[in-house]
PDB file of N, CA and C in Angstrom:
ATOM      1  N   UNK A   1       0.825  -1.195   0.000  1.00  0.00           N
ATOM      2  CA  UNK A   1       0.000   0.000   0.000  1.00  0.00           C
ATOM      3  C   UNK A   1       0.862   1.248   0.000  1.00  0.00           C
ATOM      4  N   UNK A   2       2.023   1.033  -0.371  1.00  0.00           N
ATOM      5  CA  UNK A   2       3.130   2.256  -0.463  1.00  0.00           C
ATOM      6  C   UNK A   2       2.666   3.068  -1.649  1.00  0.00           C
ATOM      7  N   UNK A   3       2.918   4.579  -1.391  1.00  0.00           N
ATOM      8  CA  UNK A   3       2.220   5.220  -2.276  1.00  0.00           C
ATOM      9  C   UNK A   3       3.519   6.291  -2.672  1.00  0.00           C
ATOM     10  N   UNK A   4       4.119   6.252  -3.164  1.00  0.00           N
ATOM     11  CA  UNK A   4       5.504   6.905  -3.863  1.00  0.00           C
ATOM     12  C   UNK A   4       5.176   8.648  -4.045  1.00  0.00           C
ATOM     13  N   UNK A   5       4.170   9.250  -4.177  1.00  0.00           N
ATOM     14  CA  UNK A   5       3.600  10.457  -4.808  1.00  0.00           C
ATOM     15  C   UNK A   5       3.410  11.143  -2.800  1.00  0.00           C
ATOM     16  N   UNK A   6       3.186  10.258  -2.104  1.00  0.00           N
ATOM     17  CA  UNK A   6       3.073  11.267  -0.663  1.00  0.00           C
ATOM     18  C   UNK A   6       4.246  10.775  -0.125  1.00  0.00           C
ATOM     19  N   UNK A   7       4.751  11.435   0.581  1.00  0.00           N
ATOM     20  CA  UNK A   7       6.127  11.671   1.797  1.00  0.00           C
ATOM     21  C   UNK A   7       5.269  11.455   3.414  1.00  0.00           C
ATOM     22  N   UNK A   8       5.948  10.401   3.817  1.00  0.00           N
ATOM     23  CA  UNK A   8       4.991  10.709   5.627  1.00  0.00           C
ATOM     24  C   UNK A   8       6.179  11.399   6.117  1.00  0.00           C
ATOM     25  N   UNK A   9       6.833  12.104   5.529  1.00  0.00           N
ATOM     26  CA  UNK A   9       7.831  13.026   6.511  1.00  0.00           C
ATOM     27  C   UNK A   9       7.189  13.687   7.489  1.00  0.00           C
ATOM     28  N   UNK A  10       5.912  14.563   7.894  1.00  0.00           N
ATOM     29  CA  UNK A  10       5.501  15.146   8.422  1.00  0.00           C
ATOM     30  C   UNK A  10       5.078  14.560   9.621  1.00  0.00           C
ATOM     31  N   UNK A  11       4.306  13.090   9.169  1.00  0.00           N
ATOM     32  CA  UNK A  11       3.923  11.865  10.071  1.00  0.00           C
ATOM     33  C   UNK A  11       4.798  11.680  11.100  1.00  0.00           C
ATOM     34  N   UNK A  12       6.091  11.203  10.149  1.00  0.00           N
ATOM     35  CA  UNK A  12       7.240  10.631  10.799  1.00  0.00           C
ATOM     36  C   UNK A  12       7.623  11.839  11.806  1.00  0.00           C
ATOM     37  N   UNK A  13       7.973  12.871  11.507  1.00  0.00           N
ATOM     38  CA  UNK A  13       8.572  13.904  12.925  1.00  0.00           C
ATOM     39  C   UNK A  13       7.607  14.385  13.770  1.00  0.00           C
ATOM     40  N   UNK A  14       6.056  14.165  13.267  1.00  0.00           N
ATOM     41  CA  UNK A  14       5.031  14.633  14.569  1.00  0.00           C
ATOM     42  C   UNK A  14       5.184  13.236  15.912  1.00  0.00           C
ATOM     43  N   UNK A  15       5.567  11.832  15.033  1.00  0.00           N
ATOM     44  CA  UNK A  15       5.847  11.046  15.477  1.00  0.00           C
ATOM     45  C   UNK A  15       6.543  10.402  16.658  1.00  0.00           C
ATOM     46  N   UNK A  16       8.035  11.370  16.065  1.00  0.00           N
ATOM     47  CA  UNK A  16       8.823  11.431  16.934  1.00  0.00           C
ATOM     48  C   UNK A  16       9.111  11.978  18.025  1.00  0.00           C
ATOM     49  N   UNK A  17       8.535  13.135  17.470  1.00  0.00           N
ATOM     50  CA  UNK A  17       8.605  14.493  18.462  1.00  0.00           C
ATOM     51  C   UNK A  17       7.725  14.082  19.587  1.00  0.00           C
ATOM     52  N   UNK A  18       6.164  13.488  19.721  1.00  0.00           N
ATOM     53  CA  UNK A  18       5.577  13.227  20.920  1.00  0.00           C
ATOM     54  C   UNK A  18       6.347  11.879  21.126  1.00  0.00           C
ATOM     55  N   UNK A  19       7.080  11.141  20.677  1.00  0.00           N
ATOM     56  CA  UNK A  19       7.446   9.802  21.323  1.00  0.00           C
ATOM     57  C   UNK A  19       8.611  10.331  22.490  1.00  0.00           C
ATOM     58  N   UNK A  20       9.069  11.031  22.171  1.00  0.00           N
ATOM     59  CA  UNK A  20      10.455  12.248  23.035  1.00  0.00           C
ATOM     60  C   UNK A  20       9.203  12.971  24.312  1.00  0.00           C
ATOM     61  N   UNK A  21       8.647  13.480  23.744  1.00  0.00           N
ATOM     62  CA  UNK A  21       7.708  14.145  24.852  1.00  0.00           C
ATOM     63  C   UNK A  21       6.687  12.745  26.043  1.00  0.00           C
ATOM     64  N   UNK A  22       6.582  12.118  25.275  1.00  0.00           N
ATOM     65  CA  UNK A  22       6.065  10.874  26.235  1.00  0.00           C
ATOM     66  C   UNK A  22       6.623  10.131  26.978  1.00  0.00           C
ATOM     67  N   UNK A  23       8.306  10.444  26.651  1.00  0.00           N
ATOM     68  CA  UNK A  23       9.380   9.673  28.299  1.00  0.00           C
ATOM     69  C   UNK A  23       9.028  10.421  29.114  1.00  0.00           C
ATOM     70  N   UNK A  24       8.546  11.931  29.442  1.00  0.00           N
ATOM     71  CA  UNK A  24       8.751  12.815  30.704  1.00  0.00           C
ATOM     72  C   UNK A  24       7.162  13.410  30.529  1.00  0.00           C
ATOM     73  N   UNK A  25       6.491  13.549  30.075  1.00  0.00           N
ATOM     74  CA  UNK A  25       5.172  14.098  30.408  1.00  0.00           C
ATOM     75  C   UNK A  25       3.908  13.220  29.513  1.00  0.00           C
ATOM     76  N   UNK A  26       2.886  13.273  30.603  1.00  0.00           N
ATOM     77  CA  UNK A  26       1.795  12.296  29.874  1.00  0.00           C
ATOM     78  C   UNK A  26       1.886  11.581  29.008  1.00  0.00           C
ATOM     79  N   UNK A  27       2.677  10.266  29.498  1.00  0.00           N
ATOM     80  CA  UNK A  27       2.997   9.086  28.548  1.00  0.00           C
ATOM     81  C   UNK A  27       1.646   8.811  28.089  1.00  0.00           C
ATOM     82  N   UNK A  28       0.477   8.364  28.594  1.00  0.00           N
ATOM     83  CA  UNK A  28      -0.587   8.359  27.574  1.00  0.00           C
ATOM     84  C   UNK A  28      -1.218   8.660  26.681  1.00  0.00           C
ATOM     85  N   UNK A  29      -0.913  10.239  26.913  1.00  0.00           N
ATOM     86  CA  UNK A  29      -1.835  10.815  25.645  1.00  0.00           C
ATOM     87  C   UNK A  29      -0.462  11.425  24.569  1.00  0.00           C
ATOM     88  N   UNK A  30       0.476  11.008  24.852  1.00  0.00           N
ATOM     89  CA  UNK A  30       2.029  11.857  23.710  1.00  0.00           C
ATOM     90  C   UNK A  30       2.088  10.491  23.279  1.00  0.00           C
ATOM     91  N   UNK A  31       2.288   8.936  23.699  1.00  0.00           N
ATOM     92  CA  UNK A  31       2.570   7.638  23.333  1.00  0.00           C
ATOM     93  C   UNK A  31       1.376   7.497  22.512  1.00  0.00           C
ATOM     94  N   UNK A  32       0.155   7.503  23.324  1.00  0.00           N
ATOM     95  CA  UNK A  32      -0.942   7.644  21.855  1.00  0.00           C
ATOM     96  C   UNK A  32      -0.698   7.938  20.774  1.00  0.00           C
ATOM     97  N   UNK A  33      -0.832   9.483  21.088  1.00  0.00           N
ATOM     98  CA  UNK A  33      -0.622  10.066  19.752  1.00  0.00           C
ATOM     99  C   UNK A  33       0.988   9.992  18.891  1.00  0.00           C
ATOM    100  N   UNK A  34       1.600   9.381  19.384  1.00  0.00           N
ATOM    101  CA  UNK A  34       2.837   8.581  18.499  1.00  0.00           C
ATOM    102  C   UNK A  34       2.314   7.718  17.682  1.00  0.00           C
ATOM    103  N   UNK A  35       1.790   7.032  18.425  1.00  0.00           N
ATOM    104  CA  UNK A  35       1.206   5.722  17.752  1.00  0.00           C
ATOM    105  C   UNK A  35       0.366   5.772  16.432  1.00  0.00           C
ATOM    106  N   UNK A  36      -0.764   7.202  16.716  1.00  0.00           N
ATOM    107  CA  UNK A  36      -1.455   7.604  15.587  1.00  0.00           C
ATOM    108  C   UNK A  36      -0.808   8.140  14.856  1.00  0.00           C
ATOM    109  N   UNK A  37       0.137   8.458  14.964  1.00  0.00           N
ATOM    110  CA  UNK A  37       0.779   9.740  13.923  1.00  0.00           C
ATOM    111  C   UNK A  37       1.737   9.000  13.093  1.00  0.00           C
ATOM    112  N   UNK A  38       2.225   7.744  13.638  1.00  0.00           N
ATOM    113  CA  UNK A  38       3.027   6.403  13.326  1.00  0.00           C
ATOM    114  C   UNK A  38       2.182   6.035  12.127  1.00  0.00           C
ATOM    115  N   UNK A  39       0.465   5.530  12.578  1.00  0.00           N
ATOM    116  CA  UNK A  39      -0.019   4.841  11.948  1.00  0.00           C
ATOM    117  C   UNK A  39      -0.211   5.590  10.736  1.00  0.00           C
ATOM    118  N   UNK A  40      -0.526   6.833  10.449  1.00  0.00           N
ATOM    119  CA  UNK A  40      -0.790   7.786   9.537  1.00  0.00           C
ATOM    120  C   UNK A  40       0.276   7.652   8.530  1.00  0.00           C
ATOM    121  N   UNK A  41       1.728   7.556   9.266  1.00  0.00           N
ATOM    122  CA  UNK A  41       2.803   7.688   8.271  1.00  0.00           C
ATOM    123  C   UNK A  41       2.638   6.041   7.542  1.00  0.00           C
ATOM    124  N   UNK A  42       2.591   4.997   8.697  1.00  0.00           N
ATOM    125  CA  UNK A  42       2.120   3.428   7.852  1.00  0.00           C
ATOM    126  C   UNK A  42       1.108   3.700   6.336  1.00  0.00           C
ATOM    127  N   UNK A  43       0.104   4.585   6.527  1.00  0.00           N
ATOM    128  CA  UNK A  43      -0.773   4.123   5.297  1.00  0.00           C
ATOM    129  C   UNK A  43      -0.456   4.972   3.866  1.00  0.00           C
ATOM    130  N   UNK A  44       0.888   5.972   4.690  1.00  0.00           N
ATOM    131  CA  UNK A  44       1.520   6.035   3.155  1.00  0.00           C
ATOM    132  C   UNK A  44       2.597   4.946   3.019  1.00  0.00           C
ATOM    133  N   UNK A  45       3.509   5.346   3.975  1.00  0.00           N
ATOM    134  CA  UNK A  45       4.858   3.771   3.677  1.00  0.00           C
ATOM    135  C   UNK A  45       4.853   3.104   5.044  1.00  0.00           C
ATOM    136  N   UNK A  46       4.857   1.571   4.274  1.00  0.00           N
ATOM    137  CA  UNK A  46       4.064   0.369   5.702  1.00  0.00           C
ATOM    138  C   UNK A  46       5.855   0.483   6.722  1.00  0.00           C
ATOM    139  N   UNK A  47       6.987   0.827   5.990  1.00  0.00           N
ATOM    140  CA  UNK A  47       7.873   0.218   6.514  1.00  0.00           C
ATOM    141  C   UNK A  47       8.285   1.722   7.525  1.00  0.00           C
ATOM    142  N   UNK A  48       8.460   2.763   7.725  1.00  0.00           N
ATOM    143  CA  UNK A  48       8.745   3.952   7.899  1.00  0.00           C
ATOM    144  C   UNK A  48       7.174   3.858   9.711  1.00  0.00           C
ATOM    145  N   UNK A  49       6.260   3.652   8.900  1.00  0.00           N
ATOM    146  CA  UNK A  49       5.097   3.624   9.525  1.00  0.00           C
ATOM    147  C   UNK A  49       5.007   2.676  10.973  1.00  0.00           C
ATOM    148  N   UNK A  50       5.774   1.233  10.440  1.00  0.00           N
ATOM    149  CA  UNK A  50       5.557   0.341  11.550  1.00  0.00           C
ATOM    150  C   UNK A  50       6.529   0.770  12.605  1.00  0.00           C
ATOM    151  N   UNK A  51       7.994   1.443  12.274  1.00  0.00           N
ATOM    152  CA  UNK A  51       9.057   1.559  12.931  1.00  0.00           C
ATOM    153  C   UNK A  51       8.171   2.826  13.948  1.00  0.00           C
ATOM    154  N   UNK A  52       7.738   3.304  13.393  1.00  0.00           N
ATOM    155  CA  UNK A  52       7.403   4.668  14.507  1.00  0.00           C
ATOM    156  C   UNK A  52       6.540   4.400  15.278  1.00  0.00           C
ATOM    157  N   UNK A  53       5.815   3.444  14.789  1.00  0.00           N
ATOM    158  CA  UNK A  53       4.410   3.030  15.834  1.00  0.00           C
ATOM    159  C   UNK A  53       5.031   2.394  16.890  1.00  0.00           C
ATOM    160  N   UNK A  54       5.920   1.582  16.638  1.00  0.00           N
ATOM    161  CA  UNK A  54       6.874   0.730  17.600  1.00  0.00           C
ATOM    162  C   UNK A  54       7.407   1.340  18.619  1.00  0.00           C
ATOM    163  N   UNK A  55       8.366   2.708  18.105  1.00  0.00           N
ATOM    164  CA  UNK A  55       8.763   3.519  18.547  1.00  0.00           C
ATOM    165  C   UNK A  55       8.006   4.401  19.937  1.00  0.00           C
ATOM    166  N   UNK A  56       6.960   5.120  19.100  1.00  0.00           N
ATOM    167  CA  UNK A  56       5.510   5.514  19.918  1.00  0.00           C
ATOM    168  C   UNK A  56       5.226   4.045  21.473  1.00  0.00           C
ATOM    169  N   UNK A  57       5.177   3.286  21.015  1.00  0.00           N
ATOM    170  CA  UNK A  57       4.706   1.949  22.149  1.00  0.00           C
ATOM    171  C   UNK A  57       5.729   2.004  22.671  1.00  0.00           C
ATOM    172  N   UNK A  58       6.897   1.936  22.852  1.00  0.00           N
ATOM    173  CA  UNK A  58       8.071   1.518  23.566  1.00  0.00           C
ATOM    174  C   UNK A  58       8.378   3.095  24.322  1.00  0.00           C
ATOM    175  N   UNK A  59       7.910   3.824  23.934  1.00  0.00           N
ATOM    176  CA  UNK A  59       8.378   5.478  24.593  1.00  0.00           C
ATOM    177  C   UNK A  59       6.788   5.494  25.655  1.00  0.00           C
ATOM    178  N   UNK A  60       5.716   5.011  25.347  1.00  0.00           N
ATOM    179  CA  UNK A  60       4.547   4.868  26.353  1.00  0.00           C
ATOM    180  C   UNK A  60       5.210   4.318  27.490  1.00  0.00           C
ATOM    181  N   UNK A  61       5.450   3.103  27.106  1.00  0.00           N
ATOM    182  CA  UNK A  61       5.885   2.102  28.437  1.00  0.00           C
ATOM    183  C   UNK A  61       6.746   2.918  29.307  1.00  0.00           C
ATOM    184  N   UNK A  62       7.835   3.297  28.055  1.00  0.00           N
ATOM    185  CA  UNK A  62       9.034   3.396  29.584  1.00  0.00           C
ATOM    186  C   UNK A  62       8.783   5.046  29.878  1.00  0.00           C
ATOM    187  N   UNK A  63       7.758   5.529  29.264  1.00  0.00           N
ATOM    188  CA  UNK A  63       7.745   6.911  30.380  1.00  0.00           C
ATOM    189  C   UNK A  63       6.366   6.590  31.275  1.00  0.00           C
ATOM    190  N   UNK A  64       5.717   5.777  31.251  1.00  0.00           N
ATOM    191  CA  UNK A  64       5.019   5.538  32.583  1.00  0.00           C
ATOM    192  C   UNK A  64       6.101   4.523  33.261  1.00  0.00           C
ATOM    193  N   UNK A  65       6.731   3.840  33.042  1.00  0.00           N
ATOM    194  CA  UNK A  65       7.913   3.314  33.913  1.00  0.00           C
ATOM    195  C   UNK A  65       8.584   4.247  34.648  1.00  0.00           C
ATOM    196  N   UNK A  66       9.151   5.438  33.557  1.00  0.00           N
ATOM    197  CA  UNK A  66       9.745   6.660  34.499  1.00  0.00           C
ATOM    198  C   UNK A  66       8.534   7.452  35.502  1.00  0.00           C
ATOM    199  N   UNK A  67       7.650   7.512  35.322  1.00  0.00           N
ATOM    200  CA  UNK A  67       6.687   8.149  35.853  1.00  0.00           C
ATOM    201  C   UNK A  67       6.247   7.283  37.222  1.00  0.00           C
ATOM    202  N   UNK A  68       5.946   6.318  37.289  1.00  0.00           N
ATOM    203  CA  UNK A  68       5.668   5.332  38.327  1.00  0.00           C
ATOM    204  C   UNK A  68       7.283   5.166  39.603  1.00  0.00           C
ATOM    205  N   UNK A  69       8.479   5.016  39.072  1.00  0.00           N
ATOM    206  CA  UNK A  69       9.509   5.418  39.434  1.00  0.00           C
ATOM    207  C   UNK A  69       9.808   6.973  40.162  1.00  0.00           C
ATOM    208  N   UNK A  70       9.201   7.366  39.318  1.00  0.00           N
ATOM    209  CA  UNK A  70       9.616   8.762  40.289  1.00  0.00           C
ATOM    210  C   UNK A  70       8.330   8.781  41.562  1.00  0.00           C
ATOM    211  N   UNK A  71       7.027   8.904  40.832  1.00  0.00           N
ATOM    212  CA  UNK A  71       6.541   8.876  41.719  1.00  0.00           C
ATOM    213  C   UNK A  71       6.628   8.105  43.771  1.00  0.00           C
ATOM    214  N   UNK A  72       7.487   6.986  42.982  1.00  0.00           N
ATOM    215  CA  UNK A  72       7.386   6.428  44.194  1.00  0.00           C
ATOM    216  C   UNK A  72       8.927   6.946  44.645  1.00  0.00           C
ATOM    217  N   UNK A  73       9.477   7.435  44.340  1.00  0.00           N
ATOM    218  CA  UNK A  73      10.821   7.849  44.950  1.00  0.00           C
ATOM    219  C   UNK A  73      10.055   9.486  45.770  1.00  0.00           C
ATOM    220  N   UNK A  74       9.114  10.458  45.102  1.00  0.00           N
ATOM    221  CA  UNK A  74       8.683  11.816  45.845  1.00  0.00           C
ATOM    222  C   UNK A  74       7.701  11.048  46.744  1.00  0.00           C
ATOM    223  N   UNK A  75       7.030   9.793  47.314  1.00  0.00           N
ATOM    224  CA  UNK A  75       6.445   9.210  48.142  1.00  0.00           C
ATOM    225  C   UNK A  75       6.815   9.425  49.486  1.00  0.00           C
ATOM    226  N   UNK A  76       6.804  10.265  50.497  1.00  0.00           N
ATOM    227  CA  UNK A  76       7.279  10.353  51.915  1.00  0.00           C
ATOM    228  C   UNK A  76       6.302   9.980  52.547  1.00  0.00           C
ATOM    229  N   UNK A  77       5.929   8.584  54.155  1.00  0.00           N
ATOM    230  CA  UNK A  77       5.683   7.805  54.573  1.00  0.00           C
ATOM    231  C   UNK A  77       5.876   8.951  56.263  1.00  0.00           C
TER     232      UNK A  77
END
């Protein structure tokens, strides 16, 4: 379904840019929207597309990993 005539360049760096913003602030809704912005770049090129979606999922996880981590380190008992 590669379509040679569109560029997901635009896809690809909105992509990136919230996958960077989703290690340190609202991994849910910046990892989301990686993911969508991933998938967007997939339905012009599948191969460009899957890497970022991947990308997007793996930057969710580990910034609620960082997020759950800190939290429990500012935890005083």
């Amino acid at each position: 379904m590669s379509n040679s005539s569109h560029k997901p360049i635009g896809w690809v760096i909105a992509s990136i840019i919230c996958s960077v913003v989703a290690l340190g602030i609202v991994p849910f809704l910046f990892g989301g929207l990686a993911i969508f912005f991933g998938y967007q770049a997939y339905k012009l090129n599948t191969g460009i597309g899957q890497v970022c979606m991947v990308i997007g999922g793996i930057a969710l996880i580990v910034g609620v990993i960082i997020g759950v981590l800190w939290g429990m380190e500012n935890i005083r008992f």
